[in-house]
N, C-alpha and C. Protein backbone atom coordinates (compact mmCIF):
# COMPACT_ATOMS: atom_id res chain seq x y z
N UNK A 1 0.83 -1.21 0.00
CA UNK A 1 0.00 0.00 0.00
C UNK A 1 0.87 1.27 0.00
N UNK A 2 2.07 1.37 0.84
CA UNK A 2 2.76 2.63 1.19
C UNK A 2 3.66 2.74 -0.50
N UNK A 3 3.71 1.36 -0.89
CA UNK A 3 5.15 1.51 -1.96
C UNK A 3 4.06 1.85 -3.10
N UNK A 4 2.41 1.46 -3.19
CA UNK A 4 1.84 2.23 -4.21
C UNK A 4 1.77 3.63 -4.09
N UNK A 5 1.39 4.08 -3.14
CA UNK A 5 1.43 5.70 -2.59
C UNK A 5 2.36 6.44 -3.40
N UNK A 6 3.72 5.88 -3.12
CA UNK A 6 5.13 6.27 -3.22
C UNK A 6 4.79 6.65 -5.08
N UNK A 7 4.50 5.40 -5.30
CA UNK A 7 4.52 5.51 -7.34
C UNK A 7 3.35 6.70 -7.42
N UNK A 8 2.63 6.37 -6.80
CA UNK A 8 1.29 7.23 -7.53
C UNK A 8 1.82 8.84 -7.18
N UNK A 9 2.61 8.92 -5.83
CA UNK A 9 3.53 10.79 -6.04
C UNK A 9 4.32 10.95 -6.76
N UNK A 10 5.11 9.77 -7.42
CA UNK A 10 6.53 9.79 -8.39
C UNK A 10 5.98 9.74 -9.64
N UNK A 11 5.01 9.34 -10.22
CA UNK A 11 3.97 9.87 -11.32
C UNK A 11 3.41 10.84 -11.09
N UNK A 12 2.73 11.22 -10.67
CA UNK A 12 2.47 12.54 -10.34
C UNK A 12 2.72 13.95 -10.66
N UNK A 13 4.13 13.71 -10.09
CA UNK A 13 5.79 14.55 -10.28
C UNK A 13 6.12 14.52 -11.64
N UNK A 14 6.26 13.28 -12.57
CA UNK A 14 6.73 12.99 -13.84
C UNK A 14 5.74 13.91 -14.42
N UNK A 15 4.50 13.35 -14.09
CA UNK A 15 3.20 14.12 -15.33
C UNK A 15 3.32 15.77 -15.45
N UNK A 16 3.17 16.48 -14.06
CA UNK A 16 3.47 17.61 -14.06
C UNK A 16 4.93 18.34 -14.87
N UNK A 17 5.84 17.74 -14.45
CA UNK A 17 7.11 18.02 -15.15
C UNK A 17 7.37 17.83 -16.60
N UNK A 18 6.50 16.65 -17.25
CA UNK A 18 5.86 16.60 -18.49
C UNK A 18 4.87 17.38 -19.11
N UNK A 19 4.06 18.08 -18.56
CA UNK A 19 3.10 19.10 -18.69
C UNK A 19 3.80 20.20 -19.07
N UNK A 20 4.57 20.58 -18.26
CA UNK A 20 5.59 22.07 -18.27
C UNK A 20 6.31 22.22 -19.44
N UNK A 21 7.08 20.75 -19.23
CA UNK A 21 7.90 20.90 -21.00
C UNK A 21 7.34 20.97 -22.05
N UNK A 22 5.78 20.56 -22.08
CA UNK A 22 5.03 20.40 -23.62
C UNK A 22 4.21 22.10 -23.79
N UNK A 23 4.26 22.91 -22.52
CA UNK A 23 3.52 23.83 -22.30
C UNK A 23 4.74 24.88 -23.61
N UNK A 24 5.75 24.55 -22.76
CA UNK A 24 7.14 25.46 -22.93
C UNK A 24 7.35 25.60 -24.47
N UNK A 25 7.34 24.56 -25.16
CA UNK A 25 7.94 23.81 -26.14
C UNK A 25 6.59 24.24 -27.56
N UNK A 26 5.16 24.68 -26.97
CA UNK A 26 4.46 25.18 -27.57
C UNK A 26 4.25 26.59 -27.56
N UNK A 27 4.77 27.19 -26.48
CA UNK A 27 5.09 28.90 -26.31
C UNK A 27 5.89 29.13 -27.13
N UNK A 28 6.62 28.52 -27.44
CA UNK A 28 8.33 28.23 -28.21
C UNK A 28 7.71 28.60 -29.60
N UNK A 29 7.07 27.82 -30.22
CA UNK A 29 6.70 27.60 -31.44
C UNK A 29 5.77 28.34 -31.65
N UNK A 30 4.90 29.09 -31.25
CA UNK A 30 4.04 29.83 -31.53
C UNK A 30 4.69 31.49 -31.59
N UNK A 31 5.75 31.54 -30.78
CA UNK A 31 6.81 32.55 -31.32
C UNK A 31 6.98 32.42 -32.57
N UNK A 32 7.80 31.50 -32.85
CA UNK A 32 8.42 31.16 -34.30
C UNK A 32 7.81 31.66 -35.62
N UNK A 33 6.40 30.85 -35.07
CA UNK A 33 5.50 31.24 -35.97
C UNK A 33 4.53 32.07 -36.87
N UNK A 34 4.97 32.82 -35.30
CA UNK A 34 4.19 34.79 -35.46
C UNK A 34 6.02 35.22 -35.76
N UNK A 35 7.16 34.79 -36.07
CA UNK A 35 8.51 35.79 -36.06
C UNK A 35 8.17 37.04 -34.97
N UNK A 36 8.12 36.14 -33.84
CA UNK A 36 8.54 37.12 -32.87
C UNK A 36 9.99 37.38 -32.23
N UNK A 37 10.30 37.86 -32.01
CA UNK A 37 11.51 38.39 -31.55
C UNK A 37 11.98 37.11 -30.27
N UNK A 38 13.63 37.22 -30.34
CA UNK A 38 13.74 36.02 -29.36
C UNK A 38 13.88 36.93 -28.10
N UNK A 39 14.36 35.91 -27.05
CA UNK A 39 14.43 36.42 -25.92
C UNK A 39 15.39 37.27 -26.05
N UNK A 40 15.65 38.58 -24.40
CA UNK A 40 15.74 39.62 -24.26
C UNK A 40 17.22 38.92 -23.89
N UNK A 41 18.41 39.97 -24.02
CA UNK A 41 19.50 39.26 -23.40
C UNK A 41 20.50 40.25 -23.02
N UNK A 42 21.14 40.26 -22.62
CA UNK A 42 22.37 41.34 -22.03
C UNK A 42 23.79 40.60 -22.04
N UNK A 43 24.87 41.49 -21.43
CA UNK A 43 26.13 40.74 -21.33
C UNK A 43 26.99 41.80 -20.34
N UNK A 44 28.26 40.91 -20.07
CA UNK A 44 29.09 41.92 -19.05
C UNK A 44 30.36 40.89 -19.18
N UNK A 45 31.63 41.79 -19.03
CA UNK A 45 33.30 41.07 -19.47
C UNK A 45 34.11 41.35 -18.39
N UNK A 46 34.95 40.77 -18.02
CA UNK A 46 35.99 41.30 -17.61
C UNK A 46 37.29 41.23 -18.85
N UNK A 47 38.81 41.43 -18.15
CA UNK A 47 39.24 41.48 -19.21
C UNK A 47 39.62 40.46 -20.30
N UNK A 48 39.01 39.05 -19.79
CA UNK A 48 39.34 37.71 -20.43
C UNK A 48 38.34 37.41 -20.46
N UNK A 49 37.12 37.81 -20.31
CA UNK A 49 36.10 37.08 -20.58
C UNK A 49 35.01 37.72 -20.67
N UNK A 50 33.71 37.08 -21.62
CA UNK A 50 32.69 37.97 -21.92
C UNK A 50 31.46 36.59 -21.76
N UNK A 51 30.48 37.32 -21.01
CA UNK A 51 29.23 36.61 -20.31
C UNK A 51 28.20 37.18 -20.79
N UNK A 52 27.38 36.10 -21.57
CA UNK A 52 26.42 36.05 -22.39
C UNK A 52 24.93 35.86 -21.31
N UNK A 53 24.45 36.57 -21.12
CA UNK A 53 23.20 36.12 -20.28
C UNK A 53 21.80 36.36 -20.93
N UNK A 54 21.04 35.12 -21.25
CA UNK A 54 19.43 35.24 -22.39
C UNK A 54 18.58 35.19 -21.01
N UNK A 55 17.28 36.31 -21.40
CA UNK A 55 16.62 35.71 -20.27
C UNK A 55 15.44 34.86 -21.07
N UNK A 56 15.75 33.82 -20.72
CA UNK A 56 14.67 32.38 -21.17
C UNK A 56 14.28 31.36 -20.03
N UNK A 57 13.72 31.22 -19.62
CA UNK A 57 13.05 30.77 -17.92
C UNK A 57 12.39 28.98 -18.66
N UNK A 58 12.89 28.06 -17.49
CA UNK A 58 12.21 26.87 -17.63
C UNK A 58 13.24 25.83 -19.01
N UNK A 59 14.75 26.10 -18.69
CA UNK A 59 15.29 25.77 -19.87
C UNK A 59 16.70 24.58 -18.47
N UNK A 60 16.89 23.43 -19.17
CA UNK A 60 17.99 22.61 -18.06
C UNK A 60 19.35 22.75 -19.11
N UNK A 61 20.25 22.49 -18.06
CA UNK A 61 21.40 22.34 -19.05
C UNK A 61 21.73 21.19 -20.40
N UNK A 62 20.72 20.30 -20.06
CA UNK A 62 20.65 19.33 -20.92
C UNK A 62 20.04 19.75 -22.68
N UNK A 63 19.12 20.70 -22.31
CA UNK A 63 18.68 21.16 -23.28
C UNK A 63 18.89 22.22 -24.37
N UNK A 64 20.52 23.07 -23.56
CA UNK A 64 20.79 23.67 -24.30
C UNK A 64 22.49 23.77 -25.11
N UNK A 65 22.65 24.39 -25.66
CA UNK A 65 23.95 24.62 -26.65
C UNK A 65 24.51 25.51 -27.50
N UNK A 66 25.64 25.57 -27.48
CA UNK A 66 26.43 26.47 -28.41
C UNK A 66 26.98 26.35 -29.67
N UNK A 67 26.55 26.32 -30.55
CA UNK A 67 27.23 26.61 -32.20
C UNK A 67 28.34 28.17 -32.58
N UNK A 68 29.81 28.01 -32.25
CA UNK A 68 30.16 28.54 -32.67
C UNK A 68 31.30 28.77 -34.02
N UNK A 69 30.98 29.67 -34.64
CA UNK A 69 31.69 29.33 -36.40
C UNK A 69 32.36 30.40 -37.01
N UNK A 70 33.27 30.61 -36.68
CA UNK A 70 33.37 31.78 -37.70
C UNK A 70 33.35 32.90 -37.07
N UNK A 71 33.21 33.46 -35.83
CA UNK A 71 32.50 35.04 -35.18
C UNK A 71 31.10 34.51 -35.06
N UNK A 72 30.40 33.50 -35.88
CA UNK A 72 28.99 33.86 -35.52
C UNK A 72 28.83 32.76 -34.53
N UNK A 73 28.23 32.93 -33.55
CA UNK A 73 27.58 32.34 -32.45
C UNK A 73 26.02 32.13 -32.01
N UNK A 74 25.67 31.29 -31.83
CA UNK A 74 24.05 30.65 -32.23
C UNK A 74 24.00 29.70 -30.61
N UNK A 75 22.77 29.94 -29.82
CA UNK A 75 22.52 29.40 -28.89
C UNK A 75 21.26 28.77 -29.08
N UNK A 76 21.71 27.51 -28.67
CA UNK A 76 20.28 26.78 -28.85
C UNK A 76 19.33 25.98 -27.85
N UNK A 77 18.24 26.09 -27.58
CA UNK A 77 17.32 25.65 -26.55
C UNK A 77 16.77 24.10 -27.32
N UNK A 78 16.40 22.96 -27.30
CA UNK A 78 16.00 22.09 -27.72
C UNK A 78 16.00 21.86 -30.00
N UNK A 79 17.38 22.51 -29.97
CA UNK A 79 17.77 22.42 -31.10
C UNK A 79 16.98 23.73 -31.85
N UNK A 80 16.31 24.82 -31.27
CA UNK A 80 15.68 25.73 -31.43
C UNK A 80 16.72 27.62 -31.01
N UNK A 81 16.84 28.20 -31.90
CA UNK A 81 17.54 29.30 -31.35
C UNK A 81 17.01 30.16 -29.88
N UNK A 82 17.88 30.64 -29.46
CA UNK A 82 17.34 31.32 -28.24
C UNK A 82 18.49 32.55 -28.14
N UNK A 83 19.39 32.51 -29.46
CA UNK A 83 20.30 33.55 -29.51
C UNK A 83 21.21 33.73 -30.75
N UNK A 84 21.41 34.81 -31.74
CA UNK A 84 22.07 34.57 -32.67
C UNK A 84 22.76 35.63 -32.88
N UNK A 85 23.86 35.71 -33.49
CA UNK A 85 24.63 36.89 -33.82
C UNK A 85 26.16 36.64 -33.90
N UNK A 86 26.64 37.69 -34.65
CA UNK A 86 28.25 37.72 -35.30
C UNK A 86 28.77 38.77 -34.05
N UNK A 87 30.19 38.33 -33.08
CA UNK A 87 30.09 38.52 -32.12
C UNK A 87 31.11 39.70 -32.92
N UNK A 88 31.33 40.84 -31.74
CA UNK A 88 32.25 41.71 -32.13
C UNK A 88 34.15 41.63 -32.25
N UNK A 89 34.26 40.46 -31.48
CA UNK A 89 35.53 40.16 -31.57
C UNK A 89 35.30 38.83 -31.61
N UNK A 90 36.52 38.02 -31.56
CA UNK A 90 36.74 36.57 -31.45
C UNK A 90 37.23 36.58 -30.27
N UNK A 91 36.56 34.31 -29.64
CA UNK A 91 36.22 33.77 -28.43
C UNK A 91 37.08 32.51 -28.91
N UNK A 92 37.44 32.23 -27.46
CA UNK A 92 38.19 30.53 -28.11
C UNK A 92 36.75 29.64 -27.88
N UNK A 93 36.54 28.71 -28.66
CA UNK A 93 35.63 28.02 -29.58
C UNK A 93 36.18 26.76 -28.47
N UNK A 94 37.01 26.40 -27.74
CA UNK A 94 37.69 24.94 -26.97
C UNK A 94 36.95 25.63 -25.06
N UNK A 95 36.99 26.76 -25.24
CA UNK A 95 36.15 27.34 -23.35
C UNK A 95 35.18 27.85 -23.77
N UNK A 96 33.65 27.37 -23.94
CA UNK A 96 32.31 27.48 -23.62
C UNK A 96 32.44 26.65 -22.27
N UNK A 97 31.14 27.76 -21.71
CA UNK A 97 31.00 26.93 -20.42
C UNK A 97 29.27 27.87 -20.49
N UNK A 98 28.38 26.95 -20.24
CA UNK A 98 26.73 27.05 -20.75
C UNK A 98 26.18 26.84 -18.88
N UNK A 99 25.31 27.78 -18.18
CA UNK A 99 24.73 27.40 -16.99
C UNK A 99 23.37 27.46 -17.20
N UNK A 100 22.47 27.46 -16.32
CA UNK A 100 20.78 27.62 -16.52
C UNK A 100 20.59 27.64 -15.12
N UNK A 101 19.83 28.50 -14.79
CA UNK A 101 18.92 28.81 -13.73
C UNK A 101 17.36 28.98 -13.92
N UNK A 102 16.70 28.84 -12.86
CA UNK A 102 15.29 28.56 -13.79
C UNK A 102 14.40 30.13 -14.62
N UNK A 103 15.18 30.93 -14.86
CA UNK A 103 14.66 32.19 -15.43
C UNK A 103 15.79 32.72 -16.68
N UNK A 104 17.13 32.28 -16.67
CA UNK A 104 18.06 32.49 -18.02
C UNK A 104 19.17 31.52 -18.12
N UNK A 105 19.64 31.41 -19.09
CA UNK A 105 20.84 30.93 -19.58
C UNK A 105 22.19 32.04 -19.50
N UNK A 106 23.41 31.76 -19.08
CA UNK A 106 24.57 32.04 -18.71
C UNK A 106 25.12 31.59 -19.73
N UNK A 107 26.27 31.87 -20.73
CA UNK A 107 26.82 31.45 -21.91
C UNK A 107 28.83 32.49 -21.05
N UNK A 108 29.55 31.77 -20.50
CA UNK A 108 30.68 31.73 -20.56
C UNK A 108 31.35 32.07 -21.80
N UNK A 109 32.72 33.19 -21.99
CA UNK A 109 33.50 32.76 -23.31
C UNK A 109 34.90 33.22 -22.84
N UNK A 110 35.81 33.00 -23.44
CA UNK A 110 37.25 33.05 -23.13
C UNK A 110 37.50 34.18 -24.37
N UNK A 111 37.93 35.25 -24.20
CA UNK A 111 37.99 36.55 -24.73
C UNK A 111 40.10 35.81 -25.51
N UNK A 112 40.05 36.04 -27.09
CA UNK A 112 41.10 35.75 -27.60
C UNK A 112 42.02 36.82 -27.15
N UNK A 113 41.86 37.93 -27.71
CA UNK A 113 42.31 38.88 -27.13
C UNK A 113 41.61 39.94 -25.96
N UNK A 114 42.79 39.98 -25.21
CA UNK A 114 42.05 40.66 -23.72
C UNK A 114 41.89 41.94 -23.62
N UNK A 115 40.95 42.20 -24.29
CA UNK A 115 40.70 43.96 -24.43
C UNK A 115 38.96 44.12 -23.95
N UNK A 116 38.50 45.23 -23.96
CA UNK A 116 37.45 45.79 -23.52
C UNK A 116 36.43 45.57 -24.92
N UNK A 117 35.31 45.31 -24.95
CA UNK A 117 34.24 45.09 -26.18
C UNK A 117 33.56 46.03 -25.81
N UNK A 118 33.38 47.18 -27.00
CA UNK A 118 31.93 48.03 -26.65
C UNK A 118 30.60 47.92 -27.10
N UNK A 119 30.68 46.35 -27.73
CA UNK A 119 29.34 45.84 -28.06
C UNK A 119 29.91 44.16 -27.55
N UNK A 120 28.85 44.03 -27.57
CA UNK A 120 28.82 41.74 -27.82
C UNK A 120 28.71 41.66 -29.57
N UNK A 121 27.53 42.28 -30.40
CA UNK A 121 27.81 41.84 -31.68
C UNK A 121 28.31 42.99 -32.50
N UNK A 122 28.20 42.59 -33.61
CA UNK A 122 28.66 43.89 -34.54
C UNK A 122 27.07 44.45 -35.00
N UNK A 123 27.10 45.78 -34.56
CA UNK A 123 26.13 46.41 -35.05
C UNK A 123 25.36 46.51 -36.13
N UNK A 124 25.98 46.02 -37.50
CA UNK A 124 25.53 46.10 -38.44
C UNK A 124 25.06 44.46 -39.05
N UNK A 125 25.11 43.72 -38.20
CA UNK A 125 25.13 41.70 -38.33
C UNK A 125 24.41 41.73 -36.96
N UNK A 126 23.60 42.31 -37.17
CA UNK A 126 22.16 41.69 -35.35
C UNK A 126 21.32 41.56 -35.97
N UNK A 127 21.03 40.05 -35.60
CA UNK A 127 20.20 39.16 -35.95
C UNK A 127 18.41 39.76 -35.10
N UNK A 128 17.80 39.04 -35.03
CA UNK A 128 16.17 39.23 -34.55
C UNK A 128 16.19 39.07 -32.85
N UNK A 129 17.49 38.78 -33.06
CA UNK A 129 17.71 38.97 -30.79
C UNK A 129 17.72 40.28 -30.64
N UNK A 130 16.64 40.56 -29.53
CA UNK A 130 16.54 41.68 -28.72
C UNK A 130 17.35 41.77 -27.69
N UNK A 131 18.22 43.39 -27.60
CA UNK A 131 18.73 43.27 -26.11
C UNK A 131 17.84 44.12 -25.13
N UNK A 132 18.22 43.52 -23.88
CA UNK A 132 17.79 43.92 -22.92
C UNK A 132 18.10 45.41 -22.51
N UNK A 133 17.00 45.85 -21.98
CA UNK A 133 17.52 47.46 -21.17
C UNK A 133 18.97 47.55 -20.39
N UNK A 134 19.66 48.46 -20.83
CA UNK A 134 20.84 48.35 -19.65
C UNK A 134 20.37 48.66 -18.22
N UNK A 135 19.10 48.79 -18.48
CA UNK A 135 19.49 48.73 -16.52
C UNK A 135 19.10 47.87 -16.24
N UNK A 136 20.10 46.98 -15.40
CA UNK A 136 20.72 45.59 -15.38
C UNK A 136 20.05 45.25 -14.14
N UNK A 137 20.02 46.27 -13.02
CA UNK A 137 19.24 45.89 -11.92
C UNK A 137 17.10 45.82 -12.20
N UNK A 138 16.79 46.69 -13.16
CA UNK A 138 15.43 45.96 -13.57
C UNK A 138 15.28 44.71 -14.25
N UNK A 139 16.35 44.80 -14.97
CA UNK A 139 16.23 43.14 -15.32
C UNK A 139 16.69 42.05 -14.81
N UNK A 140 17.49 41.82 -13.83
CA UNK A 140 17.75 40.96 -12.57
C UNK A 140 16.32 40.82 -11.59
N UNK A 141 15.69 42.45 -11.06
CA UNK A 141 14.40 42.12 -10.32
C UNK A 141 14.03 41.20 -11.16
N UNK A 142 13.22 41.24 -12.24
CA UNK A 142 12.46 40.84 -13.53
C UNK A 142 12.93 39.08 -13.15
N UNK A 143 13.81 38.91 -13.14
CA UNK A 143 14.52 37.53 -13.39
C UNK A 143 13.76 37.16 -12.11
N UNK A 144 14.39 37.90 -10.76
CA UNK A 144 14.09 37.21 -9.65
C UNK A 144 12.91 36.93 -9.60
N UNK A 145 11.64 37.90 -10.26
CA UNK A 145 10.45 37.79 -9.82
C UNK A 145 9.72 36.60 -10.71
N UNK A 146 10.50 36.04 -11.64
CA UNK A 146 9.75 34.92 -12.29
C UNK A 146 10.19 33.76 -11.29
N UNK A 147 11.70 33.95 -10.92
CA UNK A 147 12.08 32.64 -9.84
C UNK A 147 11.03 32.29 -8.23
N UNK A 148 10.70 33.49 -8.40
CA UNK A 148 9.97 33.36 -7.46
C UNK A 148 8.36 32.72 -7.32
N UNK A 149 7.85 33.36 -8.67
CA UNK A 149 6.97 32.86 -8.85
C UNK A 149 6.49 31.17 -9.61
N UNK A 150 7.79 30.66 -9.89
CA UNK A 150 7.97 29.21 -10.24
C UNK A 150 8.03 28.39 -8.71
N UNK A 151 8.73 29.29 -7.69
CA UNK A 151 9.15 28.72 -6.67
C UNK A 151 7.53 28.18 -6.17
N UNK A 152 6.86 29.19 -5.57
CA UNK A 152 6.16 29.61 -5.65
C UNK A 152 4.49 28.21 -5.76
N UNK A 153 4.41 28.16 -7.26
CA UNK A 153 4.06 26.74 -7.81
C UNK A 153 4.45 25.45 -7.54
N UNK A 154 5.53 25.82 -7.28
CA UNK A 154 6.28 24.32 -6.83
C UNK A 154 5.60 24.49 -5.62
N UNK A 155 6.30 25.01 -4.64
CA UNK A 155 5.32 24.99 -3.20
C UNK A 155 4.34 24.30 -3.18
N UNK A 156 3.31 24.73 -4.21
CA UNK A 156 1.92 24.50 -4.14
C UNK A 156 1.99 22.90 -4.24
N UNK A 157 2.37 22.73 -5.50
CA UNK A 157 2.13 21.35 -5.69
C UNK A 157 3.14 20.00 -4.45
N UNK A 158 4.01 20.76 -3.91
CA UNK A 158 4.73 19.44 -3.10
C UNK A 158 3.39 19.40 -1.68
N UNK A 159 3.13 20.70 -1.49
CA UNK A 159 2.39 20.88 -0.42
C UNK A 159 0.93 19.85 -0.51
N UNK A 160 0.46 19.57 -2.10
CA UNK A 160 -0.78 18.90 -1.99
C UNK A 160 -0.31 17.15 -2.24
N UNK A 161 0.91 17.42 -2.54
CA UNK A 161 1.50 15.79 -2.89
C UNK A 161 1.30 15.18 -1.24
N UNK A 162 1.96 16.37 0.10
CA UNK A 162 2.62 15.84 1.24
C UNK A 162 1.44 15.56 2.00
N UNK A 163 0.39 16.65 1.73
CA UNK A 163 -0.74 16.52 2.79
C UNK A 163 -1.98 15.14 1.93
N UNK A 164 -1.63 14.55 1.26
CA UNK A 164 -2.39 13.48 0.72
C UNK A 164 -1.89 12.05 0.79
N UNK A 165 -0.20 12.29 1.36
CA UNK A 165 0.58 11.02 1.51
C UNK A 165 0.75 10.07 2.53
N UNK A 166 1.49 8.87 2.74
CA UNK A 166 1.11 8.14 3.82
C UNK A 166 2.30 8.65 5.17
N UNK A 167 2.15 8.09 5.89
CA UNK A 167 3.60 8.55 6.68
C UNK A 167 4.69 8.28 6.75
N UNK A 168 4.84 7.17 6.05
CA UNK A 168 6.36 6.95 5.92
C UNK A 168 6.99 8.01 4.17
N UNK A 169 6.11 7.97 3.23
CA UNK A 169 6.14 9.08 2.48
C UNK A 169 6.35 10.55 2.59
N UNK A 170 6.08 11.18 4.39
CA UNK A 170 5.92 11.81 4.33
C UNK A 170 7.34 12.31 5.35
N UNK A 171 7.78 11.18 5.81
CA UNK A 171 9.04 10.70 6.35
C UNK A 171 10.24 11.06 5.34
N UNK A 172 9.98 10.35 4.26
CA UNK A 172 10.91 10.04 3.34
C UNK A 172 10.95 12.12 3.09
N UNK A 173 10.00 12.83 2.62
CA UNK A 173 9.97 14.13 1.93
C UNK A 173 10.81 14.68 2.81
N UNK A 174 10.59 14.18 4.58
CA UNK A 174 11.33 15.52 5.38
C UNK A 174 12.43 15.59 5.60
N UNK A 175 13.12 14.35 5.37
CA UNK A 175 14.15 13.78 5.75
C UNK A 175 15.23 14.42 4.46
N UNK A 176 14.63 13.65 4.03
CA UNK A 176 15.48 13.32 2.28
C UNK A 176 15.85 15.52 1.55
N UNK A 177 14.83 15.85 2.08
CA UNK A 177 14.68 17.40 2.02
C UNK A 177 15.57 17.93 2.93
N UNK A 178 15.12 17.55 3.89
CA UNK A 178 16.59 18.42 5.27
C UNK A 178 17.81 18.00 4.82
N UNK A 179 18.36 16.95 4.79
CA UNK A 179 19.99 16.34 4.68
C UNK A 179 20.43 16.83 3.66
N UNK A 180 19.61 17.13 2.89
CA UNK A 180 20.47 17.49 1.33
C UNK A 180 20.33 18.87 1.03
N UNK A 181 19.82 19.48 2.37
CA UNK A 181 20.26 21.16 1.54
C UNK A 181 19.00 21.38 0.70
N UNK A 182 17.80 20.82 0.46
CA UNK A 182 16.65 21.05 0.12
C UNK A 182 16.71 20.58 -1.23
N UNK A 183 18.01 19.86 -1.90
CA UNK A 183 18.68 19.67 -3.14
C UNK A 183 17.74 18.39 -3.62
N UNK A 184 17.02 17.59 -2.55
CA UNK A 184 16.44 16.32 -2.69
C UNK A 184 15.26 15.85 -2.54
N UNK A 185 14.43 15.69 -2.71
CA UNK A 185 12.97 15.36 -2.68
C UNK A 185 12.14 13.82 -2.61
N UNK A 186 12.73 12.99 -1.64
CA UNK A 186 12.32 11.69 -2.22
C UNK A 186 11.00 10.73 -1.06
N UNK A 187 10.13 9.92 -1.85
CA UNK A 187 8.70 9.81 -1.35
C UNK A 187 9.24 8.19 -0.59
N UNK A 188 10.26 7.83 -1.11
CA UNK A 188 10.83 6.40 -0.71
C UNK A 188 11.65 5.90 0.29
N UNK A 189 10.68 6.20 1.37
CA UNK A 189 11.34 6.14 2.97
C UNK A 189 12.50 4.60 3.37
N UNK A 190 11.82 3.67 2.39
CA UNK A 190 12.54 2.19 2.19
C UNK A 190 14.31 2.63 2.39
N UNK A 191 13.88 3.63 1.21
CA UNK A 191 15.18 3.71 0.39
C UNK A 191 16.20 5.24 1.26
N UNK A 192 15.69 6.16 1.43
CA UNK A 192 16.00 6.98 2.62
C UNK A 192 16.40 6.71 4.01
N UNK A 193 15.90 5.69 4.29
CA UNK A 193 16.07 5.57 5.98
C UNK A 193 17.01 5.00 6.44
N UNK A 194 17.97 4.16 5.14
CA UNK A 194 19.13 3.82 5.60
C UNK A 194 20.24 4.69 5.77
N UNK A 195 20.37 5.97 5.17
CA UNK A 195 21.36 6.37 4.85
C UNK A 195 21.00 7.93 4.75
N UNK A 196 22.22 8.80 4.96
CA UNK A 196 22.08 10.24 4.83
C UNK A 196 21.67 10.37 3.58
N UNK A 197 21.16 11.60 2.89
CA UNK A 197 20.74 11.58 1.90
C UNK A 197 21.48 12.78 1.71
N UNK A 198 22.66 12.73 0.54
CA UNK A 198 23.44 13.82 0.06
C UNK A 198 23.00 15.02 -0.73
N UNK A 199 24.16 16.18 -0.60
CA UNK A 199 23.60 16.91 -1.80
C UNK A 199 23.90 16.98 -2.93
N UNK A 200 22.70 16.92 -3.90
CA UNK A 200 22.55 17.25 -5.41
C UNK A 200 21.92 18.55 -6.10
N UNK A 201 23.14 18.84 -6.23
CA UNK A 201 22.74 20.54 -6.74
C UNK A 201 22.38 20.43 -8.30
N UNK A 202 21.40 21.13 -8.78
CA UNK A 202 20.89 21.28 -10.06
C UNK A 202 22.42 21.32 -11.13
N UNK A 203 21.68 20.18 -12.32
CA UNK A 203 22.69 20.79 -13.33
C UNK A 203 23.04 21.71 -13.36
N UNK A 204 24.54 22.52 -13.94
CA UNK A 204 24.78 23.59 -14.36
C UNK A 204 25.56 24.36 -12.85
N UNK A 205 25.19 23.84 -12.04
CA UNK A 205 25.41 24.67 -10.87
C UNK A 205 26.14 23.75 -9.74
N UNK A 206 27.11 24.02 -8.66
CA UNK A 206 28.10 23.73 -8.07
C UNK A 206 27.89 23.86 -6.25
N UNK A 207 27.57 22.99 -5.39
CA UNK A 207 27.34 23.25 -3.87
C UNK A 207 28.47 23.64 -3.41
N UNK A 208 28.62 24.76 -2.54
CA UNK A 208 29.53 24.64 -1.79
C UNK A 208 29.46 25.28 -0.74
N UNK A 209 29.95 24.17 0.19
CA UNK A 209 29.39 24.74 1.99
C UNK A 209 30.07 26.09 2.38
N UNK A 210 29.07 26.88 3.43
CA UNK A 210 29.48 28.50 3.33
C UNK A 210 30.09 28.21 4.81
N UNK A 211 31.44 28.78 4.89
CA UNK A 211 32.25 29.00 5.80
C UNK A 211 32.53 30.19 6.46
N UNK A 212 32.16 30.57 7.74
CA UNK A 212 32.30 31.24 8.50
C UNK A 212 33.47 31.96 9.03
């Protein structure tokens, strides 16, 4: 009875998370379709390096990528653009480094030569990508306030998974949730109760304990 419980929240979880991607993946295309403009994006360098940031929300590291050729550079979300353009200088093509958070993509580059860029592309080769306002702090709120409001949803739904589950399910959520830094979520107390339950930090992204 408890180990059906367990499947019927771990389906549950799948369906919803399957819902989202087919939701996403049709927002996607109905852009395309009207040629709407891609997402909004900005950037910032130091002197070796120049950071590509799209804001595109609901995207994993698995799903996305870099095509670079020539100066021109092409970012792609499920084999779909989410960024295009002939950059203003040249990047070594061997250091991409691609992150995702649940509101944009992070695009890393290794600057060939270490000088200052007063654009990301060449002005006269910009593609249908929109940039973002420079003011960098409205569009960070902007970011935060979608993270929040995903957070948000999630809440909702673990909250109606926990208050409908059995108790050792509900064992497994608190447990498996505390030990890992909130990194873990699991309904399978069987499988939890032997052992600490470590942390797993989201693709793309790196734990590291804060020292005092």
């Amino acid at each position: 009875m408890k180990d059906g419980m367990a499947k019927c929240v771990q389906s549950f979880c799948k369906d919803i998370c399957e819902s989202w991607k087919v939701l996403i993946n049709f927002q996607y295309k109905i852009c395309l379709e009207q040629n709407m403009p891609l997402p909004r994006f900005d950037f910032y360098q130091t002197q070796s390096q120049v950071i590509l940031t799209i804001l595109k929300k609901g995207l994993t590291l698995d799903q996305c990528k870099a095509v670079y050729n020539d100066g021109h550079l092409r970012i792609l979300a499920s084999d779909e653009p989410i960024f295009e353009g002939d950059l203003l200088h040249p990047v070594d093509p061997d250091q991409f480094r691609l992150t995702c958070t649940p509101s944009k993509v992070e695009v890393t580059m290794a600057k060939v030569i270490g000088e200052l860029w007063e654009s990301l592309t060449k002005k006269n080769e910009e593609k249908s990508t929109v940039s973002a306002p420079k003011n960098w702090s409205a569009v960070e709120k902007e970011a935060e306030e979608l993270e929040e409001q995903e957070k948000d949803s999630v809440d909702k739904m673990f909250q109606k998974i926990y208050s409908n589950a059995s108790d050792d399910v509900k064992r497994a959520m608190i447990k498996s949730y505390t030990e890992s830094g909130g990194t873990v979520l699991s309904t399978n107390w069987n499988e939890i109760k032997k052992k600490k339950t470590e942390v797993k930090p989201p693709e793309g992204m790196e734990y590291k304990r804060y020292e005092s």
